[in-house]
N, C-alpha and C. Protein backbone atom coordinates (compact mmCIF):
# COMPACT_ATOMS: atom_id res chain seq x y z
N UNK A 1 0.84 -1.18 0.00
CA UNK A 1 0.00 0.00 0.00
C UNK A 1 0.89 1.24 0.00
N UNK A 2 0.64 2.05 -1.02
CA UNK A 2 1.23 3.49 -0.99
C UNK A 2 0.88 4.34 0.41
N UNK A 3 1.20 4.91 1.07
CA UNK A 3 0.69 5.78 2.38
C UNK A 3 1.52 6.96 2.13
N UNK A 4 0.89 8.00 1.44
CA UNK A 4 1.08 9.78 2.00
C UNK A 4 0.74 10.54 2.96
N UNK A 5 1.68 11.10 3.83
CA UNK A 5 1.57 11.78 4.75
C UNK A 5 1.68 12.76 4.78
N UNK A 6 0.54 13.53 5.09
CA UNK A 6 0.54 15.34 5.14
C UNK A 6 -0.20 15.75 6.57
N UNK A 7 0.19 17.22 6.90
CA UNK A 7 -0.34 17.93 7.77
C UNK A 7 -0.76 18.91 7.64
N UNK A 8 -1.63 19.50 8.54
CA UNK A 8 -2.56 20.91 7.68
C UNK A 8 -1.56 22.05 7.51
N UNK A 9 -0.12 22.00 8.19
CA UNK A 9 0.27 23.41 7.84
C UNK A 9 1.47 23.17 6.70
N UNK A 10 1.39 21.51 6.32
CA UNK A 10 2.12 21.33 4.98
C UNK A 10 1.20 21.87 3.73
N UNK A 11 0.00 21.39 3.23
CA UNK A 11 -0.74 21.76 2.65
C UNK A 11 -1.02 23.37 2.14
N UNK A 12 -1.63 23.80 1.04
CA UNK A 12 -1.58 24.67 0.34
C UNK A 12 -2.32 24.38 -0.93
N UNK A 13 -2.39 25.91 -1.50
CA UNK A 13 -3.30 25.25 -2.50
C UNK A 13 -2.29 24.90 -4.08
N UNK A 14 -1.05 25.22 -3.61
CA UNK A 14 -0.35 24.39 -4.59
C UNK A 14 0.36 22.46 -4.04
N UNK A 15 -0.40 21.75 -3.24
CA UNK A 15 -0.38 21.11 -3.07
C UNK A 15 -0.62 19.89 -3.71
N UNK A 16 -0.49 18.60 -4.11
CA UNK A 16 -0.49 18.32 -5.50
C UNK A 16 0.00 16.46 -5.00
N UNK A 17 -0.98 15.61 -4.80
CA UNK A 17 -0.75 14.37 -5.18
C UNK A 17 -0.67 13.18 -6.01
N UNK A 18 0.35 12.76 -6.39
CA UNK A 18 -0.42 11.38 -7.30
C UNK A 18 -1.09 9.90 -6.89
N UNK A 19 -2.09 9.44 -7.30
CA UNK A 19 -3.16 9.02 -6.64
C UNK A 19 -2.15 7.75 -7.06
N UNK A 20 -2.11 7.02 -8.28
CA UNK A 20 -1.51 5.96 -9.11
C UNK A 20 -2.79 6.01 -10.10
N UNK A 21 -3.19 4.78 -10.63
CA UNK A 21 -3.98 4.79 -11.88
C UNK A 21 -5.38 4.36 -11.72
N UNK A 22 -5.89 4.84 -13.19
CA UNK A 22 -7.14 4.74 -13.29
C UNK A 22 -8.07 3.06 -12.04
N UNK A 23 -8.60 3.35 -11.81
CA UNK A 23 -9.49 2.27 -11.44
C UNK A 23 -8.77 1.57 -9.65
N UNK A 24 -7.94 1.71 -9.25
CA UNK A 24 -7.28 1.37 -8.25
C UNK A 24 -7.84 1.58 -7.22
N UNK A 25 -8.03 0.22 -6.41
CA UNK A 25 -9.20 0.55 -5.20
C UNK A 25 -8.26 0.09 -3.84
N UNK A 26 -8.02 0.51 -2.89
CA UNK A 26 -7.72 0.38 -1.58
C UNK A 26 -6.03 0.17 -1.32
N UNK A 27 -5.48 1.15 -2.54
CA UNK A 27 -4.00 0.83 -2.89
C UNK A 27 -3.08 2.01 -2.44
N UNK A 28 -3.77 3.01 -2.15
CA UNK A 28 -3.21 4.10 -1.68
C UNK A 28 -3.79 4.82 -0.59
N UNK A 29 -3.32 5.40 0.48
CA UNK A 29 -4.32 6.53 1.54
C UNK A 29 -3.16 7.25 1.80
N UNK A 30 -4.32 8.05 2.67
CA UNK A 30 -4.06 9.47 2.78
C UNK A 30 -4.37 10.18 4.28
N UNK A 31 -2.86 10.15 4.89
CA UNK A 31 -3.32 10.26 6.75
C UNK A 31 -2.57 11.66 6.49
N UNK A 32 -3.58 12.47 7.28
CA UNK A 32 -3.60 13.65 7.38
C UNK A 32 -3.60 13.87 8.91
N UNK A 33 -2.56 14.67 9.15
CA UNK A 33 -2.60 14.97 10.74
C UNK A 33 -2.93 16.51 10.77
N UNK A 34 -4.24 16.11 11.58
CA UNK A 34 -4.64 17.62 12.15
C UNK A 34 -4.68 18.70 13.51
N UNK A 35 -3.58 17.91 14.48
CA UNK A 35 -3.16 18.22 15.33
C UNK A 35 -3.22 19.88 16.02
N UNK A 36 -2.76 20.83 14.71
CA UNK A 36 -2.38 21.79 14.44
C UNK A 36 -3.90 22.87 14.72
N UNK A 37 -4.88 22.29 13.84
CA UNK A 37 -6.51 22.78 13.72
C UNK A 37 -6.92 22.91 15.12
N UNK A 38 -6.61 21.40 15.93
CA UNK A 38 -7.29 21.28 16.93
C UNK A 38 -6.63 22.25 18.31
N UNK A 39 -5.14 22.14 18.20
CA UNK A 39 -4.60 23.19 19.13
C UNK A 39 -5.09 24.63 18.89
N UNK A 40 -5.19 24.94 17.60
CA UNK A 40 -5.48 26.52 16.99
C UNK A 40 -7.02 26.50 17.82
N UNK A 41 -7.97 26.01 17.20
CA UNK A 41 -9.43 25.54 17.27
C UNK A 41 -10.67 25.22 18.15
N UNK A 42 -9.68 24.12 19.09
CA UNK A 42 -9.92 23.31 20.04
C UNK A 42 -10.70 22.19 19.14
N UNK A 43 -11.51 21.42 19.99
CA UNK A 43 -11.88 20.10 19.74
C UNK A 43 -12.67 20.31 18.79
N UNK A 44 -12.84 19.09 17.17
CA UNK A 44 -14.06 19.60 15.96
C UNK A 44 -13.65 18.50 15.71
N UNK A 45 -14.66 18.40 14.02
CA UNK A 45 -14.20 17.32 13.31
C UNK A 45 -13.89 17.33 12.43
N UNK A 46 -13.09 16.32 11.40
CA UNK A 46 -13.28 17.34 10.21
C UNK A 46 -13.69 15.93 9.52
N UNK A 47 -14.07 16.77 8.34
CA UNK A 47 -14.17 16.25 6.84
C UNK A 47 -13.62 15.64 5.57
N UNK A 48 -13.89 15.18 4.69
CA UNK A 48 -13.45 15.69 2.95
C UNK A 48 -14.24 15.69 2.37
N UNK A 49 -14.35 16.29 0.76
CA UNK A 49 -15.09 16.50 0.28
C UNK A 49 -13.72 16.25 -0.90
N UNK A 50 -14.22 15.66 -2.23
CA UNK A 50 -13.68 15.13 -2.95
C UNK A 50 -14.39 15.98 -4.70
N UNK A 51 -13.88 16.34 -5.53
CA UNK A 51 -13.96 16.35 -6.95
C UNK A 51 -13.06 15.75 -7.71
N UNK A 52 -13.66 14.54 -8.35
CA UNK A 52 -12.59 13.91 -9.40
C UNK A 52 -12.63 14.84 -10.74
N UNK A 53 -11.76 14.59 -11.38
CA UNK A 53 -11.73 15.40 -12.75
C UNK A 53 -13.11 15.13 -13.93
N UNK A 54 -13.10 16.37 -14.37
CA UNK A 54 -14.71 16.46 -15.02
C UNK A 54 -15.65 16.57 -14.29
N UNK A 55 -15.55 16.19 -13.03
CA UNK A 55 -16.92 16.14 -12.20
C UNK A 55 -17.33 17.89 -12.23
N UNK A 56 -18.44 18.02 -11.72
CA UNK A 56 -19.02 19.49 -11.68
C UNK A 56 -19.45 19.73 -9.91
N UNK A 57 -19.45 18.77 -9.16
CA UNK A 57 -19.41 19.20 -7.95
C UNK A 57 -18.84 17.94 -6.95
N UNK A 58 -18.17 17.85 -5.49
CA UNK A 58 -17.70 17.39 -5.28
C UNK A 58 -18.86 16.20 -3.71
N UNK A 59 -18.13 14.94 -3.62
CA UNK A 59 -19.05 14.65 -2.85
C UNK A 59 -18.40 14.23 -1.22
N UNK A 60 -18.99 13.49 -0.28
CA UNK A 60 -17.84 13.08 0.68
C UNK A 60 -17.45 11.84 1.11
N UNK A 61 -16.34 12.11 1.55
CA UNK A 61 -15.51 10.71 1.32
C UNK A 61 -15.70 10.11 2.93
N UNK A 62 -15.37 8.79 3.11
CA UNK A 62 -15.45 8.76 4.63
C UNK A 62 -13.97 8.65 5.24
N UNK A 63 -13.82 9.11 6.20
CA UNK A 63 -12.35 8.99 6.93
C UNK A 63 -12.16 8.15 8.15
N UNK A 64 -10.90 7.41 8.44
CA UNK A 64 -10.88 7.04 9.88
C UNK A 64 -10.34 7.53 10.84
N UNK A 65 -11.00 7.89 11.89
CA UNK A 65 -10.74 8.88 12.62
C UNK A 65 -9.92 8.40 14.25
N UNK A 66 -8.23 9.05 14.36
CA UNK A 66 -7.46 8.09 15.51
C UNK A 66 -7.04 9.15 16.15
N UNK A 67 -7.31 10.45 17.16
CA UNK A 67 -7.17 11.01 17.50
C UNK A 67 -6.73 12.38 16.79
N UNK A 68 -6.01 12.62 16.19
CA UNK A 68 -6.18 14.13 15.57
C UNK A 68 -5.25 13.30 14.31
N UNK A 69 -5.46 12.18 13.86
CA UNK A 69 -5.16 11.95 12.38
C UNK A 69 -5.91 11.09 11.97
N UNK A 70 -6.64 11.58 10.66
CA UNK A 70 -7.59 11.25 9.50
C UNK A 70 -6.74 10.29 8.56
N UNK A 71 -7.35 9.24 7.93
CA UNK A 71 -6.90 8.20 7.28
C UNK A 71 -7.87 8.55 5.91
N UNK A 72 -7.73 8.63 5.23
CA UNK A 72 -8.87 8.73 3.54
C UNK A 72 -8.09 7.00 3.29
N UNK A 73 -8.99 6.33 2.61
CA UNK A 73 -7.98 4.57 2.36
C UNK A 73 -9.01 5.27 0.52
N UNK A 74 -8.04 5.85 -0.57
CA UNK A 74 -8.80 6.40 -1.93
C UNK A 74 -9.26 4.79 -2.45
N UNK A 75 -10.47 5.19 -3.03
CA UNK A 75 -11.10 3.90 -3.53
C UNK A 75 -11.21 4.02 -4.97
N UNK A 76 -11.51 2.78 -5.76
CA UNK A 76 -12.13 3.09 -7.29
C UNK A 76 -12.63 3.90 -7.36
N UNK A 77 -13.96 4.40 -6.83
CA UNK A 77 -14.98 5.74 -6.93
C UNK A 77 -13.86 6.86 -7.26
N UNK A 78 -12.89 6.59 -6.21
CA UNK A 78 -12.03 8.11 -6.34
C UNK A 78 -11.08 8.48 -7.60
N UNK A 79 -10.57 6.96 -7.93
CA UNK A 79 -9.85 7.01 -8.99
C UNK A 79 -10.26 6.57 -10.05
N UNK A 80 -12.13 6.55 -10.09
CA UNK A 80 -12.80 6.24 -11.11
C UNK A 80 -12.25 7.11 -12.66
N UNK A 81 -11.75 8.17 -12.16
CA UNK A 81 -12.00 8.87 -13.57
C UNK A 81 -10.72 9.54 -13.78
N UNK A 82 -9.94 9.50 -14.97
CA UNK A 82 -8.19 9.85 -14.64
C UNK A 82 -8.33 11.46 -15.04
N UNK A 83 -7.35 12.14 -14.84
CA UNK A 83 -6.67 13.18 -14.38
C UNK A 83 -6.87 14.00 -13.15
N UNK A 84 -6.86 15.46 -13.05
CA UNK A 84 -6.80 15.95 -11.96
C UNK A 84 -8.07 16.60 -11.16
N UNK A 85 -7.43 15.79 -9.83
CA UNK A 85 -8.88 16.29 -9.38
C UNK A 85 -8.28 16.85 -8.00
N UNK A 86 -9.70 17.41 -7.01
CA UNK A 86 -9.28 18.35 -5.83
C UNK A 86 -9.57 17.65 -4.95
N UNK A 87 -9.16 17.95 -3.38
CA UNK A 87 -10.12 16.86 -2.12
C UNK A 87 -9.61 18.65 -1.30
N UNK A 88 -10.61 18.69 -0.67
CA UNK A 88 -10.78 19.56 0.48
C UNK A 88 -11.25 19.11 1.74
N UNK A 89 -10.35 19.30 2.96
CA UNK A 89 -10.52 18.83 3.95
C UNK A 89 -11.04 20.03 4.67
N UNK A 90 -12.61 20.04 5.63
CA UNK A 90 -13.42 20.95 6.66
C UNK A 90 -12.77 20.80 7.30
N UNK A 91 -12.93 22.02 8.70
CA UNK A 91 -12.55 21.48 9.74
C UNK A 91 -13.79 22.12 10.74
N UNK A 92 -14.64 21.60 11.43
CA UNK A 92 -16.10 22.22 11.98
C UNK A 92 -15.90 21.98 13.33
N UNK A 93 -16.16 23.41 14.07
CA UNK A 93 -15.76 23.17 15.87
C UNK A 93 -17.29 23.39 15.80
N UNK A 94 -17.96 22.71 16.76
CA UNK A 94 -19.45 23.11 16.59
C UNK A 94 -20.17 23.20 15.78
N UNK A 95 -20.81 24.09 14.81
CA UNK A 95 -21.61 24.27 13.63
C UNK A 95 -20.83 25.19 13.22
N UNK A 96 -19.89 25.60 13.42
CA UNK A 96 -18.91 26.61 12.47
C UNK A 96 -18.11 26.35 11.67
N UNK A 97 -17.57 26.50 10.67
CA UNK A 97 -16.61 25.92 9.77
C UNK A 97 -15.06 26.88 9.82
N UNK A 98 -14.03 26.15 10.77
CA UNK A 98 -13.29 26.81 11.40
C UNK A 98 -11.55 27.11 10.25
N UNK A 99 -11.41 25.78 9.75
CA UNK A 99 -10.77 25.85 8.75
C UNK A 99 -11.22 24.54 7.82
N UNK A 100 -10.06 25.38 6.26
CA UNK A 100 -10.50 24.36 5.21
C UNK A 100 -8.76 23.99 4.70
N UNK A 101 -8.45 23.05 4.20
CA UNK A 101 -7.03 22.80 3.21
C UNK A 101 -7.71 22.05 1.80
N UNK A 102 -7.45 22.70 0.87
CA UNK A 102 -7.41 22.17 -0.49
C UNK A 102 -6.18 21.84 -1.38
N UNK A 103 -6.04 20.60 -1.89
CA UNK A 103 -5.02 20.08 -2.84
C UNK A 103 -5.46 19.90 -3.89
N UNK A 104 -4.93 19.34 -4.56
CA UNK A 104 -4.96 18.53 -6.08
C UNK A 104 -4.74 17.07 -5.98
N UNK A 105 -4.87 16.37 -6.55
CA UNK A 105 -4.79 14.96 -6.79
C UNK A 105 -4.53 14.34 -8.32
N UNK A 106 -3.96 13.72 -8.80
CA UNK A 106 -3.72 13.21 -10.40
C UNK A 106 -3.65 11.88 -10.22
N UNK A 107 -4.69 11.58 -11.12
CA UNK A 107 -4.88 10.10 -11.38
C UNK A 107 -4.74 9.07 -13.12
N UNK A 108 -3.59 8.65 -12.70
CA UNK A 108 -3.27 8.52 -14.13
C UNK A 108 -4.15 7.25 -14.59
N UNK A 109 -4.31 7.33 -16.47
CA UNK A 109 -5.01 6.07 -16.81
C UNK A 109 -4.11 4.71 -16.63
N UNK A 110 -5.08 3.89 -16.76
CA UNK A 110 -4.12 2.62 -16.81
C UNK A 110 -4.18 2.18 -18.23
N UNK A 111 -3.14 1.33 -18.94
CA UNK A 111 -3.14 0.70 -20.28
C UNK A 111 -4.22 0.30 -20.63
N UNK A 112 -5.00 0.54 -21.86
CA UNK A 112 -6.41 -0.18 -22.16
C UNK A 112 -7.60 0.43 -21.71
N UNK A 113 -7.73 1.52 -20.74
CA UNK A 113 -8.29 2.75 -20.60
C UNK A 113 -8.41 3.87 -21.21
N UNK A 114 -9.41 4.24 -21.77
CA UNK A 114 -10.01 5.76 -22.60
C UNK A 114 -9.20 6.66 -21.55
């Protein structure tokens, strides 16, 4: 399994992952430590919210949640469709939306794929 590791004050919006290829289900994740939110913040939860490429709006992904680090495990759905797409991670203390981090993601085709 591929495993990328980021943190919210690595992130930016020139931030920029490669997923691997088209169709690839449970081959790569994505632990995000949010340590940083929650000291700034105090206690919340957060989110993702995902757009693959072409899509027109984005939907949400589920995460596993181990004390202030988020696990995304990207599935087919995510790498259903190749090139670049965005994932934005919420971060909600209460009903407020306290912070957000947005990247990029690239998902290449595989051989024998449009």
């Amino acid at each position: 399994m591929k495993t990328l590791r980021i943190s919210v004050d690595q992130i930016s919006e020139y931030s920029f992952l490669e997923f691997g290829e088209r169709g690839e289900n449970a081959v790569t994740e994505v632990i995000l430590d949010f340590a940083a939110w929650v000291e700034e913040f105090g206690e919340g939860i957060v989110n993702l919210y995902v757009k693959r490429g072409g899509d027109t709006s984005a939907y949400p992904v589920p995460l596993s949640i181990d004390g202030t680090v988020a696990t995304w495990l990207v599935s087919d759905t995510d790498t259903y469709k190749k090139g670049r797409g965005e994932a934005e991670y919420v971060y909600v203390v209460g009903e407020k939306i306290e912070k957000t981090a947005v990247f990029g993601f690239y998902v290449n085709r595989d051989i024998g794929q449009p």
